[in-house]
Each structure stands twice: as structure tokens, then as C-alpha cells.
N, C-alpha and C. Protein backbone atom coordinates (compact mmCIF):
# COMPACT_ATOMS: atom_id res chain seq x y z
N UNK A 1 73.49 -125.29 -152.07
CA UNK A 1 73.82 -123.96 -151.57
C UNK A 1 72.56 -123.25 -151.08
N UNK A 2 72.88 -122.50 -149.81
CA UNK A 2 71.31 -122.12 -149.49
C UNK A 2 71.53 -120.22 -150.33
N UNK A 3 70.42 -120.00 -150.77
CA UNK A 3 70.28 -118.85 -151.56
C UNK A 3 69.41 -117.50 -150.63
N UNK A 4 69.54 -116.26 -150.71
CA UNK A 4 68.63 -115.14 -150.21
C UNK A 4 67.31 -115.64 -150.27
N UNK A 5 66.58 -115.08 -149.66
CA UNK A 5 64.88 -114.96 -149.49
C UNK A 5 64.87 -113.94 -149.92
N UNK A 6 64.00 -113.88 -151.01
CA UNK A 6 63.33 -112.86 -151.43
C UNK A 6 62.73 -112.57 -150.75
N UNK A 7 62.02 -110.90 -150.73
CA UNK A 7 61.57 -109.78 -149.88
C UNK A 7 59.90 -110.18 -150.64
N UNK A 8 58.86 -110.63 -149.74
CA UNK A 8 57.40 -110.87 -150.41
C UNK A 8 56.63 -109.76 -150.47
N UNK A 9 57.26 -108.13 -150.38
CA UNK A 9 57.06 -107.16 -150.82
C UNK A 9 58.08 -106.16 -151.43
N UNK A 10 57.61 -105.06 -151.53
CA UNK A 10 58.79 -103.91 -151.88
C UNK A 10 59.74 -103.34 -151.28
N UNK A 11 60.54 -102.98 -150.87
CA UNK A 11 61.51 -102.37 -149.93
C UNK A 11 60.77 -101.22 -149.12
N UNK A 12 60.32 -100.29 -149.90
CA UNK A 12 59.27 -99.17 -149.45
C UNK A 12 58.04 -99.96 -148.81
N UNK A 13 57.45 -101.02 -149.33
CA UNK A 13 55.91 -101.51 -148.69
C UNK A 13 55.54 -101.28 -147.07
N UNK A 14 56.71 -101.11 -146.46
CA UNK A 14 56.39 -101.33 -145.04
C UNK A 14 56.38 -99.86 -144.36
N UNK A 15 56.96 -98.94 -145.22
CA UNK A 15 56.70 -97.29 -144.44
C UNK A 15 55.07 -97.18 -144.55
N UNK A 16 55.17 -96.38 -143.31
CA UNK A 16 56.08 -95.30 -142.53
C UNK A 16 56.62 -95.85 -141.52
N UNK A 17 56.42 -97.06 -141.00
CA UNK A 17 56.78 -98.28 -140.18
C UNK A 17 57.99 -98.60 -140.03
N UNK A 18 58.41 -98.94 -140.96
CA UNK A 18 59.94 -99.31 -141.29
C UNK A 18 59.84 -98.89 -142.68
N UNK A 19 61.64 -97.96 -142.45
CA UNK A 19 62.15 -97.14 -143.71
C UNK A 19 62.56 -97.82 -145.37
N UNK A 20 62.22 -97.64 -146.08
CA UNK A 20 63.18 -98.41 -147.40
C UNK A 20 64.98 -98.26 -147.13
N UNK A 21 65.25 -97.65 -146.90
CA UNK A 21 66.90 -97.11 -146.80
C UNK A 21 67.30 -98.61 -146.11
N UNK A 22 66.60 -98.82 -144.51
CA UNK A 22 66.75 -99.89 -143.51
C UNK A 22 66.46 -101.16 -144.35
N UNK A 23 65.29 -101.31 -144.97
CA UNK A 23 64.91 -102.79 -145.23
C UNK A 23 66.10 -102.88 -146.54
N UNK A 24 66.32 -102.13 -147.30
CA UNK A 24 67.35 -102.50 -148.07
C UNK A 24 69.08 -103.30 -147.82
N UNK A 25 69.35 -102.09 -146.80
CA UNK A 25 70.37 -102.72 -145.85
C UNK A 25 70.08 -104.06 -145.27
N UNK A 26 69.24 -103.78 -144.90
CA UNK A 26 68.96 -104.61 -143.93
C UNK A 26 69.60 -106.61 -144.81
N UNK A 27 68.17 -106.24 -145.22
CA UNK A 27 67.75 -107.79 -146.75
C UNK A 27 68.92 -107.76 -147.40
N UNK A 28 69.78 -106.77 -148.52
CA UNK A 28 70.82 -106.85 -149.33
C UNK A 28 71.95 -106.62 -148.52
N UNK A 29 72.02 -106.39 -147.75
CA UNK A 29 73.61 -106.50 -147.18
C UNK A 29 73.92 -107.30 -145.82
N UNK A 30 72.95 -107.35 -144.89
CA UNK A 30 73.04 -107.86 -143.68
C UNK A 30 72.89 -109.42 -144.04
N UNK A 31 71.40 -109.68 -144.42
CA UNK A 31 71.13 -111.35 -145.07
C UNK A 31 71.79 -111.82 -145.66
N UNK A 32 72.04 -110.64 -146.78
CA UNK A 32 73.07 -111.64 -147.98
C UNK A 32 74.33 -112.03 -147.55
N UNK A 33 74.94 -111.28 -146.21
CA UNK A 33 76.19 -112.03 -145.86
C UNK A 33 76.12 -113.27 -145.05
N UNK A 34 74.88 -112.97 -144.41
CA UNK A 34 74.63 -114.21 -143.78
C UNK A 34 74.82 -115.49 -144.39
N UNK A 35 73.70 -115.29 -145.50
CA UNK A 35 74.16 -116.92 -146.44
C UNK A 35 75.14 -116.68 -147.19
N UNK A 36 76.24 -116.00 -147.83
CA UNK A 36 77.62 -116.12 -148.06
C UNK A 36 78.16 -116.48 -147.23
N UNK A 37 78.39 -116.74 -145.82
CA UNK A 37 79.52 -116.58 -144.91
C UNK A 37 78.81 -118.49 -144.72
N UNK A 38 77.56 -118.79 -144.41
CA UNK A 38 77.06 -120.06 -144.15
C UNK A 38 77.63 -120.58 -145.51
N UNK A 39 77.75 -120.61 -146.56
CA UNK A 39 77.60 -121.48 -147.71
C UNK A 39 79.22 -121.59 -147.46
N UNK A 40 79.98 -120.55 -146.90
CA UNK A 40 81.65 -120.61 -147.19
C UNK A 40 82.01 -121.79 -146.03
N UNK A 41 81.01 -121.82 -145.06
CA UNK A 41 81.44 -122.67 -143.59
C UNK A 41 81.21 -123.69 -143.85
N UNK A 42 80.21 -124.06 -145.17
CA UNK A 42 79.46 -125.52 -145.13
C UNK A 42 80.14 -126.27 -146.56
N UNK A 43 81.22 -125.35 -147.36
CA UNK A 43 81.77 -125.88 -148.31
C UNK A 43 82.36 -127.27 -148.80
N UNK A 44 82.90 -127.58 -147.73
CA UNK A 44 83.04 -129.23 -147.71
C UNK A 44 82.47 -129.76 -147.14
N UNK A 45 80.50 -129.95 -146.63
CA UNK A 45 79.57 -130.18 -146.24
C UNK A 45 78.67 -130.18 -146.52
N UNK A 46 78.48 -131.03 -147.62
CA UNK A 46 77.46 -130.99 -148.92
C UNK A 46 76.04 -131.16 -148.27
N UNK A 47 76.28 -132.12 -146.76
CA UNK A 47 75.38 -132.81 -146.93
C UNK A 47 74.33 -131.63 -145.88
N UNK A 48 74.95 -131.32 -145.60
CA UNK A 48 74.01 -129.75 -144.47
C UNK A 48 73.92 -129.18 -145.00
N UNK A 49 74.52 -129.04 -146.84
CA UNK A 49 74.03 -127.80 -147.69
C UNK A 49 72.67 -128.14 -148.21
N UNK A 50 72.64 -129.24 -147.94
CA UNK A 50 71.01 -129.69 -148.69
C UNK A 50 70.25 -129.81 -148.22
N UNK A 51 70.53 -129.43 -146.75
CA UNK A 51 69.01 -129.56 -145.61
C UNK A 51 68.40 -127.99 -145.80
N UNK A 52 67.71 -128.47 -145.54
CA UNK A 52 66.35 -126.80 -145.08
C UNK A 52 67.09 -126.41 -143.64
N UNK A 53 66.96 -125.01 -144.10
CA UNK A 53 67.48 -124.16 -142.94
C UNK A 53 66.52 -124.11 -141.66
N UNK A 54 66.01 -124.74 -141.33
CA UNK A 54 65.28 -124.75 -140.10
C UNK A 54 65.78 -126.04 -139.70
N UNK A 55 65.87 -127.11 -140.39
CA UNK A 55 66.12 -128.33 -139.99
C UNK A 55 67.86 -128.47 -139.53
N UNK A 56 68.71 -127.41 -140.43
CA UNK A 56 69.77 -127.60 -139.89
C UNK A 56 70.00 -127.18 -138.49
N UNK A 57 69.19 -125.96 -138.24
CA UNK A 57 69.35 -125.16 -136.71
C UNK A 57 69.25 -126.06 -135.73
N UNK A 58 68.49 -126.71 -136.36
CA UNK A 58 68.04 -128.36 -135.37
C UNK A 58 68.64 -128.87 -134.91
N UNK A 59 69.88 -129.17 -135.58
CA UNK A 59 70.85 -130.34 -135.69
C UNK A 59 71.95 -129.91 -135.72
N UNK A 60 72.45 -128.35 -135.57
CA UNK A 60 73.62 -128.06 -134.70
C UNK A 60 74.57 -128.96 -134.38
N UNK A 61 74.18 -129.90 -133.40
CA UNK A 61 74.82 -130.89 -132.74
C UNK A 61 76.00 -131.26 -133.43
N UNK A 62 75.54 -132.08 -135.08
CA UNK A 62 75.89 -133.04 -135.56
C UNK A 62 76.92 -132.19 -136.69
N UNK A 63 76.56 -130.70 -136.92
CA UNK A 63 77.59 -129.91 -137.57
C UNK A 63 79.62 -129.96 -136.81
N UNK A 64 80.58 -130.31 -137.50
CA UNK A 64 81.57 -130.61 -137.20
C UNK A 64 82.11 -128.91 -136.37
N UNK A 65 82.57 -129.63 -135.02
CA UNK A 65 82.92 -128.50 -134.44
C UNK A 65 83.56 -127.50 -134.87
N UNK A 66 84.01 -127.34 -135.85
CA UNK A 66 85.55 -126.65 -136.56
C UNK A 66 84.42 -125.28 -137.14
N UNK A 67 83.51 -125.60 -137.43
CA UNK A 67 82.82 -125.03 -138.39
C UNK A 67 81.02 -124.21 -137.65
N UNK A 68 81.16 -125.39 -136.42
CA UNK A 68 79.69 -124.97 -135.79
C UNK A 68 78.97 -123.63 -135.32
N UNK A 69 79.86 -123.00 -134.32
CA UNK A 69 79.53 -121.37 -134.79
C UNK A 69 79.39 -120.38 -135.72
N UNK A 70 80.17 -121.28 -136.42
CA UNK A 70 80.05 -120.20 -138.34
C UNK A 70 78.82 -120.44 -138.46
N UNK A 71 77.76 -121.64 -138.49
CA UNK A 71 77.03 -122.39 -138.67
C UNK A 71 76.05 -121.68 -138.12
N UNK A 72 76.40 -121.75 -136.64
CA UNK A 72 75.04 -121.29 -135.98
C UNK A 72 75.15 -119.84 -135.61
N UNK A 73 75.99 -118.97 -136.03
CA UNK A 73 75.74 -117.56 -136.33
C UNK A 73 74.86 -117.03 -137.80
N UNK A 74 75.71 -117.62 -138.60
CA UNK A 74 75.25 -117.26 -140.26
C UNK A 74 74.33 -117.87 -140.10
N UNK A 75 74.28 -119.12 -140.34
CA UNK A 75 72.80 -120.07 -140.30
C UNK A 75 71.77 -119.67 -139.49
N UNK A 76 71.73 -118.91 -138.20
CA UNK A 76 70.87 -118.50 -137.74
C UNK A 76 70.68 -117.30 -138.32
N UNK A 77 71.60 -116.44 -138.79
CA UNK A 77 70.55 -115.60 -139.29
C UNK A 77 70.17 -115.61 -140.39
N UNK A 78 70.11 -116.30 -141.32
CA UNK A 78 69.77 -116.99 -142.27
C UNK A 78 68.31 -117.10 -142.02
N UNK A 79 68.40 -118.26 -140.77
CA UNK A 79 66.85 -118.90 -140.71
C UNK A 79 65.75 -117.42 -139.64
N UNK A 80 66.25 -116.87 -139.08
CA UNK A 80 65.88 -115.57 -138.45
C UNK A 80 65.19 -115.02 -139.22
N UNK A 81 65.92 -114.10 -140.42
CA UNK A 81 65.37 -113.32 -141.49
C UNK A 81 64.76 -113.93 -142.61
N UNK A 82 64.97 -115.11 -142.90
CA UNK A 82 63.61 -116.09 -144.18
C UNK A 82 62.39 -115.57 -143.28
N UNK A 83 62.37 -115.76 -141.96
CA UNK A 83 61.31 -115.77 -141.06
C UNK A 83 60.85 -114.47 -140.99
N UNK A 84 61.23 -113.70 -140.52
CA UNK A 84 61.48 -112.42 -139.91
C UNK A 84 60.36 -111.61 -141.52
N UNK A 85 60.93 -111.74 -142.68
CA UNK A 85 60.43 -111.04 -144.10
C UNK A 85 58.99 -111.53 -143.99
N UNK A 86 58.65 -112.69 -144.04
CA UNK A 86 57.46 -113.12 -144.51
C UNK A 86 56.49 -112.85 -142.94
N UNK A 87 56.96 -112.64 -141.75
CA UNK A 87 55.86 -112.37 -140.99
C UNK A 87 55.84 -110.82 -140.56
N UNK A 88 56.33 -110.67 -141.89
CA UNK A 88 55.56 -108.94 -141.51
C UNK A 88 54.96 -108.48 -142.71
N UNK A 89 54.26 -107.49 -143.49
CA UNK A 89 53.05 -107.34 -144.15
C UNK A 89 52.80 -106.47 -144.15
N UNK A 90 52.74 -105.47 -145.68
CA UNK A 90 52.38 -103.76 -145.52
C UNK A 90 50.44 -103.78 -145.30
N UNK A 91 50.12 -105.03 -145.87
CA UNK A 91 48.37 -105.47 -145.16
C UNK A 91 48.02 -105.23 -143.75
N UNK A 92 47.21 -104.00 -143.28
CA UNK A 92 47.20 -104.27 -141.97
C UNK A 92 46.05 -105.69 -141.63
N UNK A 93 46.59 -106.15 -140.47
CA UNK A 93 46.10 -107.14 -140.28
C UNK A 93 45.43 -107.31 -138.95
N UNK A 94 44.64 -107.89 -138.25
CA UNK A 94 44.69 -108.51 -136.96
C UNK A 94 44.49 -109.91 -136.62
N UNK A 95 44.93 -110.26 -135.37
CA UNK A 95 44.86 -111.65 -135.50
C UNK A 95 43.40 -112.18 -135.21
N UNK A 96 42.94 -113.40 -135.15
CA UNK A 96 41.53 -113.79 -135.83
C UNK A 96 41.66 -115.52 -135.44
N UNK A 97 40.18 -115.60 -134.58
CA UNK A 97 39.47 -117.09 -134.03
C UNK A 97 40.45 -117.75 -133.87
N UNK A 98 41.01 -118.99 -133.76
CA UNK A 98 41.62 -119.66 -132.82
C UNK A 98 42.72 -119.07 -132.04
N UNK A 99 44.03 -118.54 -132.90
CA UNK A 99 44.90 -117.46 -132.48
C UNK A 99 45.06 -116.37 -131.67
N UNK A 100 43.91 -116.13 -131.95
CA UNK A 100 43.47 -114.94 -130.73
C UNK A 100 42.74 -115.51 -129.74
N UNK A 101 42.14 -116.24 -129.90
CA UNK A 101 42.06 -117.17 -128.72
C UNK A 101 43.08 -118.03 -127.45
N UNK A 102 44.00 -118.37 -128.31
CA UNK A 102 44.94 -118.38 -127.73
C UNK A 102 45.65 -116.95 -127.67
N UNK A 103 45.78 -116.28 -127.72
CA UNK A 103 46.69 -115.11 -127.15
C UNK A 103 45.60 -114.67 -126.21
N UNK A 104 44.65 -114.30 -126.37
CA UNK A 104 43.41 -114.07 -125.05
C UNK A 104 43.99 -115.07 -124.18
N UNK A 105 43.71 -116.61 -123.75
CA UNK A 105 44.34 -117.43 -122.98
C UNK A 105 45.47 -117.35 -122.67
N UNK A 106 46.83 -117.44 -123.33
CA UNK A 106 47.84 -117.34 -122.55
C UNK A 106 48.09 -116.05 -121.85
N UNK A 107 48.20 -114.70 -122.87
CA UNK A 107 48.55 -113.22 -122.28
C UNK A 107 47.73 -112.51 -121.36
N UNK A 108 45.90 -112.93 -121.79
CA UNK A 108 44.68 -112.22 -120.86
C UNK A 108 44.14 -111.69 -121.71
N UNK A 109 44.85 -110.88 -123.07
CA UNK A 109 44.02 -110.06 -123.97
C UNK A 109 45.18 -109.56 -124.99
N UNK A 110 44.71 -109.08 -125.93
CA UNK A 110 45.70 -108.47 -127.12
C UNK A 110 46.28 -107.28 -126.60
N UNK A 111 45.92 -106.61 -125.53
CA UNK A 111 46.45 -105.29 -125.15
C UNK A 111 48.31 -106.47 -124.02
N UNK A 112 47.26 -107.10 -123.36
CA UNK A 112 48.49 -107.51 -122.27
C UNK A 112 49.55 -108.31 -123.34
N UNK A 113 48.89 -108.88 -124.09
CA UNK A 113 50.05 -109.36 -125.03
C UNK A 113 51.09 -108.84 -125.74
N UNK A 114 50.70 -107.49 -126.21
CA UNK A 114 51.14 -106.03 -127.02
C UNK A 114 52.27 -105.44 -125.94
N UNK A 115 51.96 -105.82 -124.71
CA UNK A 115 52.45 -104.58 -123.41
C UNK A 115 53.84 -105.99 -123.01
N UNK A 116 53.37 -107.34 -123.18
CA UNK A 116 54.32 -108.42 -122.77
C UNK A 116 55.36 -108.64 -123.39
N UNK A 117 54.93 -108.74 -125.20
CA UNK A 117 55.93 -108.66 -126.33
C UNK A 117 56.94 -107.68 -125.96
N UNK A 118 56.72 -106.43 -125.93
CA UNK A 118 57.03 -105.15 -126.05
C UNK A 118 58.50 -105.40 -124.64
N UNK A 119 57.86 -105.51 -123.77
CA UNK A 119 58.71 -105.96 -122.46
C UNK A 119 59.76 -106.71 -122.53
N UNK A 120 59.69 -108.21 -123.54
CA UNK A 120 60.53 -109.02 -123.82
C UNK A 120 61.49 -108.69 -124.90
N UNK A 121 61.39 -107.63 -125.58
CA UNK A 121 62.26 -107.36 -126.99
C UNK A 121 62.80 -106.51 -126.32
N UNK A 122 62.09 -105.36 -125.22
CA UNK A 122 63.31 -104.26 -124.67
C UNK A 122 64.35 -104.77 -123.96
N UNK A 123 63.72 -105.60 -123.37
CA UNK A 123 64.59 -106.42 -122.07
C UNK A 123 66.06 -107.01 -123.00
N UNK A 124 65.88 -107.38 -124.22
CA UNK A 124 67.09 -108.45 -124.80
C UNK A 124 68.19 -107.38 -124.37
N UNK A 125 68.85 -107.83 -123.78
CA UNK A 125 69.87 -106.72 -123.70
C UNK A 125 71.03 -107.28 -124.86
N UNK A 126 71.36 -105.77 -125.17
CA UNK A 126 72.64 -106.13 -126.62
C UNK A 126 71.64 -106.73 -127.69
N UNK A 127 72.26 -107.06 -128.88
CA UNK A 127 71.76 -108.00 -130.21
C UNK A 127 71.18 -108.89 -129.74
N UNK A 128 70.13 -109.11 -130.53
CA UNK A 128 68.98 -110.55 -130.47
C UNK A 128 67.82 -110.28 -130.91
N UNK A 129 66.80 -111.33 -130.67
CA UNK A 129 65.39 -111.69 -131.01
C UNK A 129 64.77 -111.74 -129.59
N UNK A 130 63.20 -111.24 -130.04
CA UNK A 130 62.18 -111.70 -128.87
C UNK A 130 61.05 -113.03 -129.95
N UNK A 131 60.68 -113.51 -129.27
CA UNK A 131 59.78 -114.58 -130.31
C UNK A 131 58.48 -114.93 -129.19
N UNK A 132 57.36 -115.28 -130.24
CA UNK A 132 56.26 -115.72 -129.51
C UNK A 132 56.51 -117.22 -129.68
N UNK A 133 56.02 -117.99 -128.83
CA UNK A 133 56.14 -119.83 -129.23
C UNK A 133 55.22 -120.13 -128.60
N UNK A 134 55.00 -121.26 -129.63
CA UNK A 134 53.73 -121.84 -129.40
C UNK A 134 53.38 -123.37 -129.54
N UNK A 135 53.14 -123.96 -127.78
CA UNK A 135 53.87 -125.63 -127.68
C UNK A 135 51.93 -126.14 -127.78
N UNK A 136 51.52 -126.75 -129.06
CA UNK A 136 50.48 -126.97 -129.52
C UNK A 136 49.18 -126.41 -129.11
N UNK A 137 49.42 -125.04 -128.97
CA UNK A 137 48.47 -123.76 -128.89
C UNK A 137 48.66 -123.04 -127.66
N UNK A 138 49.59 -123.47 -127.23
CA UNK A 138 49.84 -122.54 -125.76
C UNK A 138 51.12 -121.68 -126.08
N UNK A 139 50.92 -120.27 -125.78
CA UNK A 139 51.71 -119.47 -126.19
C UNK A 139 52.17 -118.95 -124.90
N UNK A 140 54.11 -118.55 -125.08
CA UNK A 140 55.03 -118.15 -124.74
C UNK A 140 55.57 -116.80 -125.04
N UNK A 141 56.58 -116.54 -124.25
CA UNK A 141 57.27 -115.79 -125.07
C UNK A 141 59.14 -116.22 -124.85
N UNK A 142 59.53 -115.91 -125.77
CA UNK A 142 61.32 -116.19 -125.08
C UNK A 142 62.03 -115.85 -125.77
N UNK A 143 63.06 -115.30 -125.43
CA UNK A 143 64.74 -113.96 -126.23
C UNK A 143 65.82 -114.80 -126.58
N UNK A 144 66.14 -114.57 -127.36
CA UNK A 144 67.80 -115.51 -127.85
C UNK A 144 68.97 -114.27 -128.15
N UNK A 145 69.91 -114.54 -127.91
CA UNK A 145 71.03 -113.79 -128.62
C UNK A 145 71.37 -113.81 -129.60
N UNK A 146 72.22 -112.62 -129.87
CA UNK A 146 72.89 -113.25 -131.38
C UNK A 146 71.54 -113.27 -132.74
N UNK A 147 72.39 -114.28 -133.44
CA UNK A 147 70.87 -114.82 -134.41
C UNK A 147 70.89 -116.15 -133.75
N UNK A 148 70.63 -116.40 -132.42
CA UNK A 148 69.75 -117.81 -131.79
C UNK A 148 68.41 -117.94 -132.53
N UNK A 149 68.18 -118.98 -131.84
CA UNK A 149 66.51 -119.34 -132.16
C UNK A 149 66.19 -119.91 -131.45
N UNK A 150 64.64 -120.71 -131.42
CA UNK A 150 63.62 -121.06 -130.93
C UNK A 150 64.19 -123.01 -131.85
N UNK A 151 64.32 -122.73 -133.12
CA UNK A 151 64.09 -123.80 -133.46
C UNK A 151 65.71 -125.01 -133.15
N UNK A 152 66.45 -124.22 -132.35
CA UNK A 152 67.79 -124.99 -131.96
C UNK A 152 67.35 -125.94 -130.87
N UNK A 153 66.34 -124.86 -129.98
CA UNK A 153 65.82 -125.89 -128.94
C UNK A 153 64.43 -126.62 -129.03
N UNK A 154 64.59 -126.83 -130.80
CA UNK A 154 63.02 -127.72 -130.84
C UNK A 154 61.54 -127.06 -130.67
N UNK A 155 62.02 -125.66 -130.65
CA UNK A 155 60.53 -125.33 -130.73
C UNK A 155 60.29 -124.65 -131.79
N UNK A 156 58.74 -124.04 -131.47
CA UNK A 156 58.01 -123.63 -132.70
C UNK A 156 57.97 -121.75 -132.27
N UNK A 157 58.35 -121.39 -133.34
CA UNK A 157 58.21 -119.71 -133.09
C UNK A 157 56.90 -119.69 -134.30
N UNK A 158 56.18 -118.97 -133.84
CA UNK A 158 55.36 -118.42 -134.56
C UNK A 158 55.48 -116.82 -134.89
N UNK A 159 56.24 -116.18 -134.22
CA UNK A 159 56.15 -114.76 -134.24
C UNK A 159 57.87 -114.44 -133.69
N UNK A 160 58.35 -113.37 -134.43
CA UNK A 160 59.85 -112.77 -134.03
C UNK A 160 59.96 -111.66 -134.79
N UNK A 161 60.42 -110.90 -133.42
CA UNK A 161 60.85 -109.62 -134.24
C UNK A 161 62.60 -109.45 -133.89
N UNK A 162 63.46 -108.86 -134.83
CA UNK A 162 64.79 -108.14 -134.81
C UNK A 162 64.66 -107.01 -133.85
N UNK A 163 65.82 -107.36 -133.09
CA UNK A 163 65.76 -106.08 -131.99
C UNK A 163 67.70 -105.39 -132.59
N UNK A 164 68.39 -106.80 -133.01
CA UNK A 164 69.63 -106.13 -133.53
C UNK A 164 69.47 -104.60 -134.09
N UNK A 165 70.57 -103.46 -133.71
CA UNK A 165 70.26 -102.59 -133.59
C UNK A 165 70.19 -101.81 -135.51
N UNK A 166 70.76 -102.98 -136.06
CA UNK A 166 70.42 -102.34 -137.85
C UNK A 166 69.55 -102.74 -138.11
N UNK A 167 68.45 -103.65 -137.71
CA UNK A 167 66.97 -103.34 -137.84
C UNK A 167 66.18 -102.05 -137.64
N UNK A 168 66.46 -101.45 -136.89
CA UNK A 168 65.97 -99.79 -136.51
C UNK A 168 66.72 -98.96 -135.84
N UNK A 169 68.14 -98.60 -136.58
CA UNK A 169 68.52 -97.43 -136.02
C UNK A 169 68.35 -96.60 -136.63
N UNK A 170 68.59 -96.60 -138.03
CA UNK A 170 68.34 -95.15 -139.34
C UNK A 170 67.15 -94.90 -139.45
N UNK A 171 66.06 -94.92 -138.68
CA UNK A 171 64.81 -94.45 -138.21
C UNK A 171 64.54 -93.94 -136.91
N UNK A 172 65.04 -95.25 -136.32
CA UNK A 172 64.80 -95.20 -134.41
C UNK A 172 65.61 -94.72 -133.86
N UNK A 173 66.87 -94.31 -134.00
CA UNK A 173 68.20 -94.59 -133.52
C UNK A 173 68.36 -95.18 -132.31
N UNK A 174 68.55 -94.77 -130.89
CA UNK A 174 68.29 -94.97 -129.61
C UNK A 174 67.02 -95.71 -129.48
N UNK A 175 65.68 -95.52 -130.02
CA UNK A 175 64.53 -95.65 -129.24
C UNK A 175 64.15 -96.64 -129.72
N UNK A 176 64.60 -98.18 -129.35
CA UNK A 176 64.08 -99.31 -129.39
C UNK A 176 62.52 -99.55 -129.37
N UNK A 177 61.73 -99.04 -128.20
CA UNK A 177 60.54 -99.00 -128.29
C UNK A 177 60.22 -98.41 -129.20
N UNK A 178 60.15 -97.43 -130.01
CA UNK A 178 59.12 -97.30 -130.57
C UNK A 178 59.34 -97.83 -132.34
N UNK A 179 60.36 -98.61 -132.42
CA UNK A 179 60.24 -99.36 -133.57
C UNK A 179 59.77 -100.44 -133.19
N UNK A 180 59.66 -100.85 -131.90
CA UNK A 180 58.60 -102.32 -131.40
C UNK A 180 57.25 -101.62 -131.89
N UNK A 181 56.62 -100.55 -131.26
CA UNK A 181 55.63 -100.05 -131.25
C UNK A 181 54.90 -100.20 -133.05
N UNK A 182 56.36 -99.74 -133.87
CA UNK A 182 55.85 -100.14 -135.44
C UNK A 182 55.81 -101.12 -135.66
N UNK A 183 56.57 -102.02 -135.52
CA UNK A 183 56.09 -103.22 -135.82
C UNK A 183 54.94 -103.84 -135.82
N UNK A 184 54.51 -103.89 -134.48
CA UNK A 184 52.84 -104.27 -134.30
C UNK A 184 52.00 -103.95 -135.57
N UNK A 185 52.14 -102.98 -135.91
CA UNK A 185 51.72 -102.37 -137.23
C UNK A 185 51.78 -103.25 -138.35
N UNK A 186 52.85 -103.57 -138.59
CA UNK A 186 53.31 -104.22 -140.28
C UNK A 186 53.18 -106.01 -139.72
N UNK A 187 52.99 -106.40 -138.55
CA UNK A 187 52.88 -107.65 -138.39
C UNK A 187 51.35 -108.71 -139.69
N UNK A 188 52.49 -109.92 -140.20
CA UNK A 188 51.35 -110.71 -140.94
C UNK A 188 50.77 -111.78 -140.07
N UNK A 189 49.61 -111.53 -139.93
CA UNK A 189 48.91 -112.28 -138.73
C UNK A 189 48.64 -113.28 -139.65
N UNK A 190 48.38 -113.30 -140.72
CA UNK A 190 47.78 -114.49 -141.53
C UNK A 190 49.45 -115.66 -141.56
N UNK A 191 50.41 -114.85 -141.51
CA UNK A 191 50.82 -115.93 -141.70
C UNK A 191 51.60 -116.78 -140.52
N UNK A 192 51.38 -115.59 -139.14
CA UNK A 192 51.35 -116.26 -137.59
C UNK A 192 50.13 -117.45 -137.62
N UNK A 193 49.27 -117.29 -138.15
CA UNK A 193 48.35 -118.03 -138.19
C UNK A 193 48.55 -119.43 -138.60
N UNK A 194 49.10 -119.07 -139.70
CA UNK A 194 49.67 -120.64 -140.44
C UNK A 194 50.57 -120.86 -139.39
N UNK A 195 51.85 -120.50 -138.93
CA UNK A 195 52.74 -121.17 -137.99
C UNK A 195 51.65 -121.81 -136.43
N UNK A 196 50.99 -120.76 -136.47
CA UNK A 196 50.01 -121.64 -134.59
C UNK A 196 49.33 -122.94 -135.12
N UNK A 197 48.59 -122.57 -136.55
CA UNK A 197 48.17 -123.94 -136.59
C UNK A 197 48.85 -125.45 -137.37
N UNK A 198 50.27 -124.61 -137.46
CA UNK A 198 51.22 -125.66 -137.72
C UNK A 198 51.43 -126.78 -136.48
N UNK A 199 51.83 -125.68 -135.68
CA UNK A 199 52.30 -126.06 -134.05
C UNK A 199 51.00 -127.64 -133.48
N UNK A 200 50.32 -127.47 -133.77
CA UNK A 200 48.35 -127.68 -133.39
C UNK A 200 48.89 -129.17 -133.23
């Protein structure tokens, strides 16, 4: 059975950035249905209950049609938000030597990168993700719907933010940008770091 991700801080850790009220919702009611509703789709499917949730996103394919959108809705957001918790960080951070090296190379600089991100998460139109990817140090950017991903089509996200609108409305309401704008803020570069030099 796949179980919640724990929150690798406090509910409050991330204000003034993002609200406690939101991350609570967010983690205890939004996530947790996610993997209830996946564990109910995969019930007579022992054997996708025992894969790692990144590996199942993978393999979509081979999930029995009856059941595959349950799969790759819940299951994606499943694997979305495991992700989503751990790369953000009430530590301010910046990114640092190879990483920023590559974001200097692909974007031009941390400002054009900041101004590119920003562009690609407004743009999602409706529910979704913007994600950075990174095909063995060359960085991207690219939007999915829904709870899509990066890792359905085999790639590597190193970086994603929630643009779905209960990520930041009881703060932001309307103003998408400027809960992008916080984010930048609470981002864990240390552990973008580990994903780029996963990618390597």
C-alpha cells in the first residue's frame, strides 16, 4: 500500500511564503486522498502496489485499462506532492557550482531563469505543474496537466512547482504570480541539487 509523505517540516515552516491553513489542506486533505483513491484503484493489483511511485508513473502503460486513469490521476499526484514537500525548504537557499552552472547555460542567468520559470507556471492554463528537467545537465522547462508528470515521459524533473489553484488561493486568491514569486523563496536548492546530479 503506498502511504502519505510526511511533511520534512512544520506546517507553519514555510510562512510568510506559504500559509499553515494552505499547507495543511493542502498535505492532509488534498494528498491524503490522493493515495486513498490510488490504493482503492490498485486493490486487486498487488503487484503495482509494491512498486515505488515514480517507477509506476513510468509504466502507466502496463496498468490495466479499467483502472489506468484512477492510476494516473491519484498516482500522479501522489508522486507530484512526495516531490513537491521535499523541494521546498523554510532554509533560504541558493543554488550553487555545477547547478548554477547549468542554469547560467541553459536560461543565461538566475534572473532569466526566475523570469522563464515564472512564464511557464502562468502560462499552464487551468490545473497543473510547471517543472525544470534536466536531460544529463541540460536544463528545460515543461507544463503537464492535471497531476501529469515529467516522469510518465521518462524524464528527470528536478524542480516543480503546484500551480493547481488549492496550492495558493487562501493566500493568493486570483494572483497566481505572486505565489510563484514566493516560492522562489522557500525553494530547496540542496535538494534540486541532488536530483541534477542524479540526472549526470
Amino acid at each position: 500500500m503506498f502511504t502519505l509523505t510526511k511533511l520534512p517540516y512544520e506546517y507553519d515552516a514555510l510562512e510568510p511564503y506559504i500559509d499553515k491553513q494552505t499547507m495543511t489542506i493542502h498535505h492532509d486533505k488534498h494528498h491524503a486522498t490522493y493515495v486513498e483513491k490510488l490504493n482503492a484503484a490498485l486493490t486487486s493489483e498487488d503487484k503495482f502496489l509494491k512498486m515505488d511511485i515514480i517507477d509506476l508513473m513510468g509504466a502507466l502503460n502496463s496498468v490495466p485499462e479499467k483502472v489506468r486513469m484512477q492510476v494516473r490521476n491519484n498516482g500522479g499526484g501522489h508522486a507530484n506532492h512526495s516531490f513537491f514537500w521535499k523541494i521546498m525548504s523554510p532554509e533560504k537557499q541558493q543554488p550553487e557550482g555545477k547547478l548554477l552552472q547549468a542554469i547560467n547555460s541553459s536560461f543565461g542567468s538566475m534572473d532569466m531563469f526566475t523570469d522563464q520559470f515564472t512564464q511557464k507556471a502562468l502560462n499552464r492554463f487551468g490545473s497543473g505543474w510547471a517543472w525544470v528537467i534536466s536531460d544529463k545537465g541540460n536544463l528545460s522547462l515543461m507544463d503537464t496537466p492535471n497531476q501529469d508528470n515529467p516522469w510518465m515521459e521518462s524524464k528527470n524533473p528536478i524542480l516543480g512547482i503546484d500551480v493547481w489553484e488549492h496550492a495558493y488561493y487562501l493566500k493568493y486568491q486570483n494572483k497566481r504570480v505572486e505565489y510563484i514569486k514566493a516560492f522562489m523563496n522557500v525553494i530547496n536548492w540542496k535538494e534540486v541539487d541532488a536530483h541534477f546530479n542524479k540526472s549526470l
